[in-house]
C-alpha atoms as a PDB file:
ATOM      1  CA  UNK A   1       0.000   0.000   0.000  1.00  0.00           C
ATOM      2  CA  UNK A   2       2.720   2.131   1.295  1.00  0.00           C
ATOM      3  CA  UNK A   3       4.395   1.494  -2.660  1.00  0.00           C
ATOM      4  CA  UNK A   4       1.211   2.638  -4.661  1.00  0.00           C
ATOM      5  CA  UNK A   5       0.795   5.752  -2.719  1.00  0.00           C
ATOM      6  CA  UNK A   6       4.411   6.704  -3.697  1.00  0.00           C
ATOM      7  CA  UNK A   7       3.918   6.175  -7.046  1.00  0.00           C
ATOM      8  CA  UNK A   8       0.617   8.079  -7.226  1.00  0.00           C
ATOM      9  CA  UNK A   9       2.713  10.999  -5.275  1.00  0.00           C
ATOM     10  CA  UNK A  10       5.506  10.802  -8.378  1.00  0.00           C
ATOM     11  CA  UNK A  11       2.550  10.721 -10.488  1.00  0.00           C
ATOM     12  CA  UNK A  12       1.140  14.305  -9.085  1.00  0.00           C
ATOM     13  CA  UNK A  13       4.712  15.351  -9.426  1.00  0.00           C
ATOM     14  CA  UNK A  14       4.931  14.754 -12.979  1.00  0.00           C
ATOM     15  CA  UNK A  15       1.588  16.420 -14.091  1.00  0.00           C
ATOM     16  CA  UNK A  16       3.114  19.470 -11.969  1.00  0.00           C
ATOM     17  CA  UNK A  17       5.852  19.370 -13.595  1.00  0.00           C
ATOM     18  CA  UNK A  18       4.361  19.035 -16.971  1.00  0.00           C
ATOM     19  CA  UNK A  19       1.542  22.039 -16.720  1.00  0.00           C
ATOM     20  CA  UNK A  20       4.943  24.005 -15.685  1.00  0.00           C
ATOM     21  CA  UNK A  21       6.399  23.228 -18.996  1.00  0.00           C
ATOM     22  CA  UNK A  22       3.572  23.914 -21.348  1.00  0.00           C
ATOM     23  CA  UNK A  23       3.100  27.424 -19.281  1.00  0.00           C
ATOM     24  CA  UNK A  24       6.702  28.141 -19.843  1.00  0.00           C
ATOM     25  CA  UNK A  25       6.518  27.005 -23.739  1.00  0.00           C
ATOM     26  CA  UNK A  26       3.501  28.843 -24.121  1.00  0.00           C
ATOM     27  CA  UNK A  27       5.277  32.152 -22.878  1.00  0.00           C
ATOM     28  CA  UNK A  28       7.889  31.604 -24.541  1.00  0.00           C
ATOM     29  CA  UNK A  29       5.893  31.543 -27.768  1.00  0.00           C
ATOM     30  CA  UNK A  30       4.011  34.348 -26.866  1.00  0.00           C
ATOM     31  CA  UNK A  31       7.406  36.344 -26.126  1.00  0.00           C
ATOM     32  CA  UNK A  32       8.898  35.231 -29.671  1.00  0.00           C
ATOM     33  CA  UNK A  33       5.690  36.317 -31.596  1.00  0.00           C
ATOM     34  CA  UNK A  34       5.726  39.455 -29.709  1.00  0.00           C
ATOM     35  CA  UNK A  35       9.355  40.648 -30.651  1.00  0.00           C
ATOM     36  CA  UNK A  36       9.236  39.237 -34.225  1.00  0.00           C
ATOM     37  CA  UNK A  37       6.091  41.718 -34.399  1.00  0.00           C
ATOM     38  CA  UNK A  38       8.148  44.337 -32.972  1.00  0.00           C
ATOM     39  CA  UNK A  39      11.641  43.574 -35.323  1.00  0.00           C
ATOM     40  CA  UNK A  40       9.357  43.180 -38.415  1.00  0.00           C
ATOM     41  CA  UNK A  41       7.816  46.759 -37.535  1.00  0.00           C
ATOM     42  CA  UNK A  42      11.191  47.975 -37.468  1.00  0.00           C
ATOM     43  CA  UNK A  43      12.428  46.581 -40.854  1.00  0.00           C
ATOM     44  CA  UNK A  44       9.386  47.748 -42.359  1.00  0.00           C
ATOM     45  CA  UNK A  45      10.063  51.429 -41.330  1.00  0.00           C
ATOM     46  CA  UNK A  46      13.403  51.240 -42.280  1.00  0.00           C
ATOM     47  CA  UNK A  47      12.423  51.430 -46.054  1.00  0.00           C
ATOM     48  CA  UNK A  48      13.522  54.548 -47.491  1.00  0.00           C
ATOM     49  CA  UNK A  49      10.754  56.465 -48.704  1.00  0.00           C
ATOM     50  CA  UNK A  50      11.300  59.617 -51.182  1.00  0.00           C
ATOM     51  CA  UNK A  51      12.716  63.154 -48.496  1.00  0.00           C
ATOM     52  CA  UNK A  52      14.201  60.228 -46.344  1.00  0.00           C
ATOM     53  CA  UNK A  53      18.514  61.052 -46.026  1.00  0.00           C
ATOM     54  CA  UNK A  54      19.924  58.287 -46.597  1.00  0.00           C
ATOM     55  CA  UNK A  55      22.862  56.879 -44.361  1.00  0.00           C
ATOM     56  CA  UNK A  56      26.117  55.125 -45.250  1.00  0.00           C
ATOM     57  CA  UNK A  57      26.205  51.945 -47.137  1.00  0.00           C
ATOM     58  CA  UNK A  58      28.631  49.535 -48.321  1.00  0.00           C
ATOM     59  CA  UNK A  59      28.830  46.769 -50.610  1.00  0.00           C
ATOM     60  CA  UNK A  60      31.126  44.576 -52.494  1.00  0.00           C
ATOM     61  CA  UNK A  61      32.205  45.586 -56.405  1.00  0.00           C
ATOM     62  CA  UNK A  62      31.754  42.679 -59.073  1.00  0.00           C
ATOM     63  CA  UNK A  63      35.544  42.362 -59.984  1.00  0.00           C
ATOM     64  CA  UNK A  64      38.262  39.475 -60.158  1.00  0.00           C
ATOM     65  CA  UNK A  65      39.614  41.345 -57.191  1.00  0.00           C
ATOM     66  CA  UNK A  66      36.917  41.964 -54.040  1.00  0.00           C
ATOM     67  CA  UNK A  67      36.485  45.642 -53.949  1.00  0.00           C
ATOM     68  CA  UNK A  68      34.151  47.648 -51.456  1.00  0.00           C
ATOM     69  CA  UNK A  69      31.905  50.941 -52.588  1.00  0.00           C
ATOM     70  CA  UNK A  70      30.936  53.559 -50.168  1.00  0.00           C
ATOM     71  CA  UNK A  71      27.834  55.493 -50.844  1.00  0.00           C
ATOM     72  CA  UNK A  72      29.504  58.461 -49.274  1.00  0.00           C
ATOM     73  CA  UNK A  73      32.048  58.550 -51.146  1.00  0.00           C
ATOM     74  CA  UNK A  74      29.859  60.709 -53.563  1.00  0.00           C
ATOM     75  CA  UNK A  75      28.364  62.893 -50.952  1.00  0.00           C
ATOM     76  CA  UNK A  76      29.736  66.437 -51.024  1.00  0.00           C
ATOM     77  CA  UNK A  77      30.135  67.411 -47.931  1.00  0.00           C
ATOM     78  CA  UNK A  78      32.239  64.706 -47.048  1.00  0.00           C
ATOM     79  CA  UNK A  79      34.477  64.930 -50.248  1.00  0.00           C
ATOM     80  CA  UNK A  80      35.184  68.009 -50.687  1.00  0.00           C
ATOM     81  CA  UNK A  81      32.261  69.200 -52.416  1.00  0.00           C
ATOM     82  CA  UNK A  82      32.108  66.530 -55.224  1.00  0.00           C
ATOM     83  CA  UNK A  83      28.800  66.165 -55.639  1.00  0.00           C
ATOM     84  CA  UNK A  84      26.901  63.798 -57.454  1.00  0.00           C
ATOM     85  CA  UNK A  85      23.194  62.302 -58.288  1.00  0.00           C
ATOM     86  CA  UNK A  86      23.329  58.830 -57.623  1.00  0.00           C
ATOM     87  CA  UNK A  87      21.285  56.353 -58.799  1.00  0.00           C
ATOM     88  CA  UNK A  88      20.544  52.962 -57.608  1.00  0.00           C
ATOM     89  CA  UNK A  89      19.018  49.820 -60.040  1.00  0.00           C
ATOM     90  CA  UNK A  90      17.900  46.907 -58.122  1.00  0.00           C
ATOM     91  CA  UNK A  91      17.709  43.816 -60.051  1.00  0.00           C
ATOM     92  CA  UNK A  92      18.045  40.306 -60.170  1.00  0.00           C
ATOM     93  CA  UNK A  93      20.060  38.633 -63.361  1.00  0.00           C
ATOM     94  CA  UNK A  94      17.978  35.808 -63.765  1.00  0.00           C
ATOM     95  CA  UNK A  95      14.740  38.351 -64.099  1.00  0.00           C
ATOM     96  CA  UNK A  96      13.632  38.644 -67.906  1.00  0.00           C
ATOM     97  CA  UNK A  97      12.881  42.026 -67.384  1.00  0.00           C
ATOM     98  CA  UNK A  98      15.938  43.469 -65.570  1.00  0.00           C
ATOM     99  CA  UNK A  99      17.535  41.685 -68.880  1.00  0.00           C
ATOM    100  CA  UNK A 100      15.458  43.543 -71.327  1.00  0.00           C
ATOM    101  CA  UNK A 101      15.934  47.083 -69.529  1.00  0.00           C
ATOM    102  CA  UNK A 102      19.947  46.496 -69.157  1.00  0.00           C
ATOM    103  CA  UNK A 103      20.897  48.282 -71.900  1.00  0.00           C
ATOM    104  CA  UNK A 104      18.643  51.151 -71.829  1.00  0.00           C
ATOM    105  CA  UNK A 105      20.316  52.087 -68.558  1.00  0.00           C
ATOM    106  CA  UNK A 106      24.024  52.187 -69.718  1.00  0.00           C
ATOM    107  CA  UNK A 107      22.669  54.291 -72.499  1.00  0.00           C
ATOM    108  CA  UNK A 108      21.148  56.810 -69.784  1.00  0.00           C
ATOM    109  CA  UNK A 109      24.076  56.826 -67.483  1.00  0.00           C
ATOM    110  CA  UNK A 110      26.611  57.555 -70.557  1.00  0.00           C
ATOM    111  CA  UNK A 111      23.653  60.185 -71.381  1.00  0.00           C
ATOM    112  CA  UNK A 112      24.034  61.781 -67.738  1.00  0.00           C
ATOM    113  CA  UNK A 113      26.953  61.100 -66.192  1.00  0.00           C
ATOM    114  CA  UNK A 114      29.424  64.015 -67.579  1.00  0.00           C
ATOM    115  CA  UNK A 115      26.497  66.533 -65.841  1.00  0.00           C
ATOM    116  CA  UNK A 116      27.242  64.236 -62.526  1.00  0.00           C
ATOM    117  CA  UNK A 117      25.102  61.188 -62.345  1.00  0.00           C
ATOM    118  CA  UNK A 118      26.919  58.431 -60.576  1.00  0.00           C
ATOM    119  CA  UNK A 119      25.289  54.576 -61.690  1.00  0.00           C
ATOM    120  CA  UNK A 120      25.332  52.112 -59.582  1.00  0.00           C
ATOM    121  CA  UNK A 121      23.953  48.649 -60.340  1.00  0.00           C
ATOM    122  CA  UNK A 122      22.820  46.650 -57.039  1.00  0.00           C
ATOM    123  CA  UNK A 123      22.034  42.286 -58.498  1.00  0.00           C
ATOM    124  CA  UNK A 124      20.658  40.277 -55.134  1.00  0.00           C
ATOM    125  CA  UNK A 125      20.373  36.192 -56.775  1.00  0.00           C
ATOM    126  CA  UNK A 126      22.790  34.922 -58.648  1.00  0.00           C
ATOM    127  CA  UNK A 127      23.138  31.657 -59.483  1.00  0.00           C
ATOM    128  CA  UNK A 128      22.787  29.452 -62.680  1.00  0.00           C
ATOM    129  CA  UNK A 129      25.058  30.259 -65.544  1.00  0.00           C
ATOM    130  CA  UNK A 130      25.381  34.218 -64.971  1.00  0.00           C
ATOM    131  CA  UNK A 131      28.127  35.262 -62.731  1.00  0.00           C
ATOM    132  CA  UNK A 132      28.346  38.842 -60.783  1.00  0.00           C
ATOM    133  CA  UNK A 133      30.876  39.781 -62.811  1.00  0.00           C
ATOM    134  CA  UNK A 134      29.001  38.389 -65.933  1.00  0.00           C
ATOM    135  CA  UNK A 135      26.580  40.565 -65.803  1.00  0.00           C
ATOM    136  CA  UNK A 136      28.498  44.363 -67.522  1.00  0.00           C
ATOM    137  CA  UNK A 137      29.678  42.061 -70.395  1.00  0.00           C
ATOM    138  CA  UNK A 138      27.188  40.028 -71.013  1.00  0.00           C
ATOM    139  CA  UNK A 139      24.816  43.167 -71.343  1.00  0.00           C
ATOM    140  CA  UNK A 140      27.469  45.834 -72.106  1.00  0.00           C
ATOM    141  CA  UNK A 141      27.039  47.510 -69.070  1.00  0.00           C
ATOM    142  CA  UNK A 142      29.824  49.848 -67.552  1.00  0.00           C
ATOM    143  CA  UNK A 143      28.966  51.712 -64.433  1.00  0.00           C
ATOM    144  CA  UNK A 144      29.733  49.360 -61.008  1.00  0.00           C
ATOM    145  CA  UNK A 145      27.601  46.799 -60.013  1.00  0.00           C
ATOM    146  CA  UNK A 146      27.314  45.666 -56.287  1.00  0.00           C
ATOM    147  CA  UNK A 147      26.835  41.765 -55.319  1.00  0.00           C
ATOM    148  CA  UNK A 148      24.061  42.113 -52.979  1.00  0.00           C
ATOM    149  CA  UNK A 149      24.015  38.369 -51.813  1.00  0.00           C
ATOM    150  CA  UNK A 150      25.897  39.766 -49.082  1.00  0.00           C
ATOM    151  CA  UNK A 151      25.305  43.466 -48.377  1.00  0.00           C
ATOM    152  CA  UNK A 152      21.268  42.568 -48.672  1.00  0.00           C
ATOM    153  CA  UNK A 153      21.276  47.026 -49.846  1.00  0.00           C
ATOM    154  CA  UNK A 154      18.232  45.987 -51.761  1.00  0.00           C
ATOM    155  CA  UNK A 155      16.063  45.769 -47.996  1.00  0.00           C
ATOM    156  CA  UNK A 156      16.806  49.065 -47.351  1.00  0.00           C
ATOM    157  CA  UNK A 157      14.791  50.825 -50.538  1.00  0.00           C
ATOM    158  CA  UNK A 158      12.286  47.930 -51.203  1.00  0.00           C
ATOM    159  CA  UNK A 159      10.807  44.549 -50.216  1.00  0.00           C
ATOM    160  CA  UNK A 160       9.118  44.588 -53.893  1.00  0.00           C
ATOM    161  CA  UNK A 161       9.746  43.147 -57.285  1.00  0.00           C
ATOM    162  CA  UNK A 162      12.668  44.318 -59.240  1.00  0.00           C
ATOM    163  CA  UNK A 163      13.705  45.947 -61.549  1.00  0.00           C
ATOM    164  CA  UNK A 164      13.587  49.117 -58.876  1.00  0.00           C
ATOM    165  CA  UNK A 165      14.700  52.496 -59.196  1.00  0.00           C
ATOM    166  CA  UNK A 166      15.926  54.892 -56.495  1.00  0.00           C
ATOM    167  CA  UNK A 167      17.228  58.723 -57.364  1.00  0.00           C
ATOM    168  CA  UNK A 168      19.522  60.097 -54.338  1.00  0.00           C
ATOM    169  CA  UNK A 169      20.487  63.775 -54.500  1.00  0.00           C
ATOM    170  CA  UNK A 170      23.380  65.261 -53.615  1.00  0.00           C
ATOM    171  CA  UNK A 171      22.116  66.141 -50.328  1.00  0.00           C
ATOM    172  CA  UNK A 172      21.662  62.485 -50.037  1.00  0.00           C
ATOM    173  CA  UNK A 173      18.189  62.364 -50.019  1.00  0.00           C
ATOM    174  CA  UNK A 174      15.707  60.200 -51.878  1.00  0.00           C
ATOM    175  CA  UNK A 175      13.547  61.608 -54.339  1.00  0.00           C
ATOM    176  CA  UNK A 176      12.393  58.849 -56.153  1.00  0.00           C
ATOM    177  CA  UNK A 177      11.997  55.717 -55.117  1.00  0.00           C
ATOM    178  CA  UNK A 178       9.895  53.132 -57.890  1.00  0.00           C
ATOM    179  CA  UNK A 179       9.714  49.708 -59.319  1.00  0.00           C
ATOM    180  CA  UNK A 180       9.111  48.731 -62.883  1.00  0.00           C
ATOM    181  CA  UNK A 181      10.700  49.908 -66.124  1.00  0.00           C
ATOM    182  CA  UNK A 182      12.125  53.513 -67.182  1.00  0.00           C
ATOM    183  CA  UNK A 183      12.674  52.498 -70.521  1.00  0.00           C
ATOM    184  CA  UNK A 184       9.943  53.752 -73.333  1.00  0.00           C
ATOM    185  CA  UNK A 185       7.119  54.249 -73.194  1.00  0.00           C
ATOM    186  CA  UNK A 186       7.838  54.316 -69.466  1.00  0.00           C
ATOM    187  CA  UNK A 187       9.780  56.513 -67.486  1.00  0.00           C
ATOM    188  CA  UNK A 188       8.956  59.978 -68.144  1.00  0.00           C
ATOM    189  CA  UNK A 189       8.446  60.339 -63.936  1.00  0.00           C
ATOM    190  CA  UNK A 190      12.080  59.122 -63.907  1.00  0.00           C
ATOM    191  CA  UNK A 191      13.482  61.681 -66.278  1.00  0.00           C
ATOM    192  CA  UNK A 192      11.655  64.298 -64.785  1.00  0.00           C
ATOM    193  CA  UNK A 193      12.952  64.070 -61.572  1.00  0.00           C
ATOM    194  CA  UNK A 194      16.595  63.176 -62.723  1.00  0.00           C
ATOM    195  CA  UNK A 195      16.701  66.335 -64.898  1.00  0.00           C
ATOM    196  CA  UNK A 196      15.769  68.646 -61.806  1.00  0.00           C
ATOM    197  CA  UNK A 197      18.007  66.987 -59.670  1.00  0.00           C
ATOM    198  CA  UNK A 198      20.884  67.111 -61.978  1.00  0.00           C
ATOM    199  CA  UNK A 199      20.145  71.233 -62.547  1.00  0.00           C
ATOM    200  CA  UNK A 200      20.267  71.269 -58.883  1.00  0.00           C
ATOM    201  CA  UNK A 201      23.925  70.587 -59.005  1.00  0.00           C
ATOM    202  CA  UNK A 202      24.573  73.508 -62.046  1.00  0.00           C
ATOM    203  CA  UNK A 203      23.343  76.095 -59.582  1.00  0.00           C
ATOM    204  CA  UNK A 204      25.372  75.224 -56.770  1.00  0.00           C
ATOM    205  CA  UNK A 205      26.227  78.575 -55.403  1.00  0.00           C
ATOM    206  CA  UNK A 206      30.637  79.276 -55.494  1.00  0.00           C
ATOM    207  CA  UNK A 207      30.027  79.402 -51.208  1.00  0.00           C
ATOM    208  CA  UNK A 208      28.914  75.802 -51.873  1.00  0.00           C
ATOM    209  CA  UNK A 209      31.892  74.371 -53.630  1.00  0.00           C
ATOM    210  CA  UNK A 210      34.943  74.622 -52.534  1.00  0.00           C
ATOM    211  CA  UNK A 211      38.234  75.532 -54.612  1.00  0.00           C
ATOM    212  CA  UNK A 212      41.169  72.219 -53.573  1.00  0.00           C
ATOM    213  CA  UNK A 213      44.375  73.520 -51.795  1.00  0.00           C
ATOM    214  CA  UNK A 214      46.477  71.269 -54.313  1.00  0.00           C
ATOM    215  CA  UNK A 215      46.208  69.763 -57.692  1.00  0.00           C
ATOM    216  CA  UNK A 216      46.008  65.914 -57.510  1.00  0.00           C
ATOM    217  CA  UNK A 217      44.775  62.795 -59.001  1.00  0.00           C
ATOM    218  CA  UNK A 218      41.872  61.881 -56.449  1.00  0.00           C
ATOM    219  CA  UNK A 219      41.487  58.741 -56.496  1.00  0.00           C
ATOM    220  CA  UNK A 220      40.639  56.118 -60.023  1.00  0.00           C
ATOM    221  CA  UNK A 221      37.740  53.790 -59.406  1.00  0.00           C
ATOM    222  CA  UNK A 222      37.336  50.469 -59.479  1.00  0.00           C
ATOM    223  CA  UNK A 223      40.876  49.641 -59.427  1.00  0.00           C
ATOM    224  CA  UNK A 224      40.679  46.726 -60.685  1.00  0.00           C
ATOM    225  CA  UNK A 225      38.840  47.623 -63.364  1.00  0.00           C
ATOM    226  CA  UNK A 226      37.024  46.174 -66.436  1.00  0.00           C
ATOM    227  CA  UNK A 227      36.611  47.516 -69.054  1.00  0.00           C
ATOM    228  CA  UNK A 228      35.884  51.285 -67.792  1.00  0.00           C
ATOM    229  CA  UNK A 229      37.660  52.707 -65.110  1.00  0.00           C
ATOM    230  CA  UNK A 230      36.767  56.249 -63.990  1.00  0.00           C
ATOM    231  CA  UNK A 231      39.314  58.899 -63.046  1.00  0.00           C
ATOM    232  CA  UNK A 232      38.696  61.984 -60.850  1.00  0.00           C
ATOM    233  CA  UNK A 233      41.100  64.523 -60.431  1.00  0.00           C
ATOM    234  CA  UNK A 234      41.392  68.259 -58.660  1.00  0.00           C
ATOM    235  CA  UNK A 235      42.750  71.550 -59.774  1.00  0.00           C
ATOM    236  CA  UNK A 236      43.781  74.362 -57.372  1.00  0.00           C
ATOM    237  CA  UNK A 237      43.973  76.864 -60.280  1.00  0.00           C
ATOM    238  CA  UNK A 238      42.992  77.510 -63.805  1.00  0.00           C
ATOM    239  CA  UNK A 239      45.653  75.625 -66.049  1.00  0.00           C
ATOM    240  CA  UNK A 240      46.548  73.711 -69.425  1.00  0.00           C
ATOM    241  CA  UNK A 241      45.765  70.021 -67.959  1.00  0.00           C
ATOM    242  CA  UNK A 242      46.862  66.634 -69.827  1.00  0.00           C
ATOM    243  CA  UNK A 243      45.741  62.917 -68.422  1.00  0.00           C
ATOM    244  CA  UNK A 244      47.531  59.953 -70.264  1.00  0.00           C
ATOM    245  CA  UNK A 245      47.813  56.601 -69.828  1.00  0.00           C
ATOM    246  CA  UNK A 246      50.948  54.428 -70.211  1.00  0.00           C
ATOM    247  CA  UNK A 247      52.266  51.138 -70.163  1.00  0.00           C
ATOM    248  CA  UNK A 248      54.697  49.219 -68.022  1.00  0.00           C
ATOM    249  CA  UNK A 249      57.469  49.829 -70.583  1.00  0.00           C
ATOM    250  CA  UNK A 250      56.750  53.952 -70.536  1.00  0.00           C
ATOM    251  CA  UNK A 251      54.738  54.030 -73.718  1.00  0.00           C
ATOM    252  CA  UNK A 252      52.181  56.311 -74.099  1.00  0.00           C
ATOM    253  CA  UNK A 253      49.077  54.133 -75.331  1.00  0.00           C
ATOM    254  CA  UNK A 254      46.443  56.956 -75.163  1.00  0.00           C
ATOM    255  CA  UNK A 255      46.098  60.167 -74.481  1.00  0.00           C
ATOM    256  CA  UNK A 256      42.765  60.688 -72.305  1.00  0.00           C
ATOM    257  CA  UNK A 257      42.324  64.678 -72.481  1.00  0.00           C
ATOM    258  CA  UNK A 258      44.613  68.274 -73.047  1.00  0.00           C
ATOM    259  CA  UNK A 259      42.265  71.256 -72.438  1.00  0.00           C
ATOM    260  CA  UNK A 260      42.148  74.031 -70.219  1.00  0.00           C
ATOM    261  CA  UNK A 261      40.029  73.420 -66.894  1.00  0.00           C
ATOM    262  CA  UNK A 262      39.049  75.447 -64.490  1.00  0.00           C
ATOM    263  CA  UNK A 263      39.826  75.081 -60.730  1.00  0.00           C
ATOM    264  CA  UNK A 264      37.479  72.609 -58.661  1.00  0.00           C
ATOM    265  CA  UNK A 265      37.055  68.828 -59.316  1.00  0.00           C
ATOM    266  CA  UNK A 266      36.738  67.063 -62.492  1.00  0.00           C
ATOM    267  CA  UNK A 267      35.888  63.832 -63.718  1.00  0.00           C
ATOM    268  CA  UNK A 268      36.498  61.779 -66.590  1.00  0.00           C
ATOM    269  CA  UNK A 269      36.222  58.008 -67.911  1.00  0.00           C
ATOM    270  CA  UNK A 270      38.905  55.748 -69.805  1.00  0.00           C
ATOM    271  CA  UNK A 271      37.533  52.889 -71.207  1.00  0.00           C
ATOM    272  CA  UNK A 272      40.046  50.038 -71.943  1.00  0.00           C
ATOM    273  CA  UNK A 273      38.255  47.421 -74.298  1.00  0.00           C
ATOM    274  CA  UNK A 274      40.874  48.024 -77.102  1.00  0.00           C
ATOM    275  CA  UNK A 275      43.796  47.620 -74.681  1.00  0.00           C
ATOM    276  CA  UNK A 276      45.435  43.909 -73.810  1.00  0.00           C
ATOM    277  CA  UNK A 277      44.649  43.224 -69.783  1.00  0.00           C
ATOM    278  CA  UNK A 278      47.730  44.236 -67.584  1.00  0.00           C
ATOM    279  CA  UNK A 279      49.225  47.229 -65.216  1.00  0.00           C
ATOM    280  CA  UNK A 280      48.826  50.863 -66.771  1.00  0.00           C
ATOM    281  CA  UNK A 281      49.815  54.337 -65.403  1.00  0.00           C
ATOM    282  CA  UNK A 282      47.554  57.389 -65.702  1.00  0.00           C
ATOM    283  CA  UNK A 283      49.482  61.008 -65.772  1.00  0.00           C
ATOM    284  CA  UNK A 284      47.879  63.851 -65.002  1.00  0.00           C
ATOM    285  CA  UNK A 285      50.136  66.980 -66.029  1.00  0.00           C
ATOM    286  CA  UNK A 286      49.968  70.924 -65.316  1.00  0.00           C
ATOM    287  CA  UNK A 287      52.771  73.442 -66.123  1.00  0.00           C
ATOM    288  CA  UNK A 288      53.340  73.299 -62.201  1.00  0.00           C
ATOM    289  CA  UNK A 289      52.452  70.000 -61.364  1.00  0.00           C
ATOM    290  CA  UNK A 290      52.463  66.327 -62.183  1.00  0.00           C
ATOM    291  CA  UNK A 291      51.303  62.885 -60.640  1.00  0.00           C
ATOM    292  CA  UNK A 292      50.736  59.520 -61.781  1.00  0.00           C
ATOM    293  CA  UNK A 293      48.531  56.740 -60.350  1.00  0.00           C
ATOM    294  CA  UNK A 294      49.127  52.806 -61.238  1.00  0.00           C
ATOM    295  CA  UNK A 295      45.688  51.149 -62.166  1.00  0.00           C
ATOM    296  CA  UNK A 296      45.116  47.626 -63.057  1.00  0.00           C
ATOM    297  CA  UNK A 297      43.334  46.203 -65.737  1.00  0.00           C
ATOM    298  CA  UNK A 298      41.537  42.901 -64.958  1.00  0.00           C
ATOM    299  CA  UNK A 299      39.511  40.711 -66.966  1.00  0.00           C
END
């Protein structure tokens, strides 16, 4: 008798100790569903919308070598007034319509970019046969484009279908924000608001920019490059102002610009198709001044 009313007393025990577990479960559930609630509100308001300023960002370049991007490295104020437009295409390779739209926007950013639009492709899923760094020669695309399997830059604008189009101004905020095509018949709202934003940097007031202490070669990005490599360069003073390139062995193999500028900073683009892969030398020359920069030509 003594032995069955021990084991009914373990039995108690265990349904104790079992309604203890299911509460705890249970609020453990209910504390789960109550901060994925809470993070998901957060990620959802973290989309930027169009008069949102837009903070730092990184992500990796599609080259042989890795190379990192910096969206502030176009904001003016923290470059010494180089200012740009920036604009962001979200797509996905393996999406028939990011495809179809490719070329259109390498036509617009060769269209735009000498008045200071800065390009820059952002692809989130590749896999299959296309490559990141498939993508500019397979569709004869030249501006960078970020692999976003890693950065994840595409969460930030939109949780939508691609392809998706973001405008940043040079006071790094957002005015426009879209998805879908910009290509004809479509994007007339894009063009609109590109154009103004791009006059916006013609009538930066002199207080705005500021006049560089020293002539220099700024800096030549990507570096690796392939095929196009951009070079951006500063003048302290009106002058007669050559940029070549040469070779390993000295050679001048072409001769990028000789013109008069004016002081502030410039920018210009050297596109290498024609020229074997290897290690070149850009030269930028002044009657007082002279520097040259070693770039790398990948493949």
């Amino acid at each position: 008798m003594f032995f069955d009313v021990t084991l009914c007393s373990k039995c108690k025990k265990h349904r104790i100790f079992d309604k203890m577990n299911k509460r705890i479960i249970i609020s453990f559930i209910l504390i789960v569903s109550t901060l994925s609630g809470q993070i998901a509100s957060e990620l959802s308001s973290q989309i930027y919308k169009v008069g949102d300023t837009v903070s730092d960002f990184s992500g990796t370049i599609c080259t042989e070598i890795n190379q990192t991007m910096f969206l502030y490295d176009y904001n003016g104020s923290e470059n010494n007034a180089d200012y740009f437009v920036i604009w962001l295409i979200f797509f996905n390779p393996t999406s028939r319509s990011c495809q179809l739209e490719a070329s259109y926007t390498q036509t617009i950013s060769e269209q735009f970019s000498n008045l200071g639009l800065m390009t820059i492709g952002v692809g989130n899923g590749w896999r299959g046969p296309m490559e990141c760094k498939d993508w500019e020669e397979s569709f004869g695309v030249s501006y960078p484009i970020v692999d976003d399997n890693s950065s994840d830059i595409r969460n930030m604008f939109t949780r939508g279908s691609v392809p998706h189009h973001v405008l940043i101004n040079h006071e790094m905020k957002v005015v426009y924000t879209s998805r879908g095509y910009i290509m004809p018949p479509f994007g007339n709202d894009f063009l609109a608001v590109l154009n103004s934003s791009l006059s916006e940097l013609s009538t930066l007031s002199l207080s705005d920019v500021l006049i560089p202490s020293n002539s220099r070669i700024k800096n030549c990005y990507p570096n690796p490059f392939n095929p196009s490599i951009t070079i951006n360069f500063e003048l302290s003073e009106k002058n007669f102002t050559n940029i070549s390139v040469y070779n390993l062995l000295g050679e001048k193999v072409d001769n990028l610009l000789s013109d008069n500028f004016s002081p502030g900073y410039h920018s210009m683009q050297w596109n290498a198709s024609l020229f074997p892969t290897g290690v070149y030398f850009v030269k930028l020359v002044t009657p007082s001044f002279s520097e040259t920069r070693k770039i790398i030509y990948l493949r």
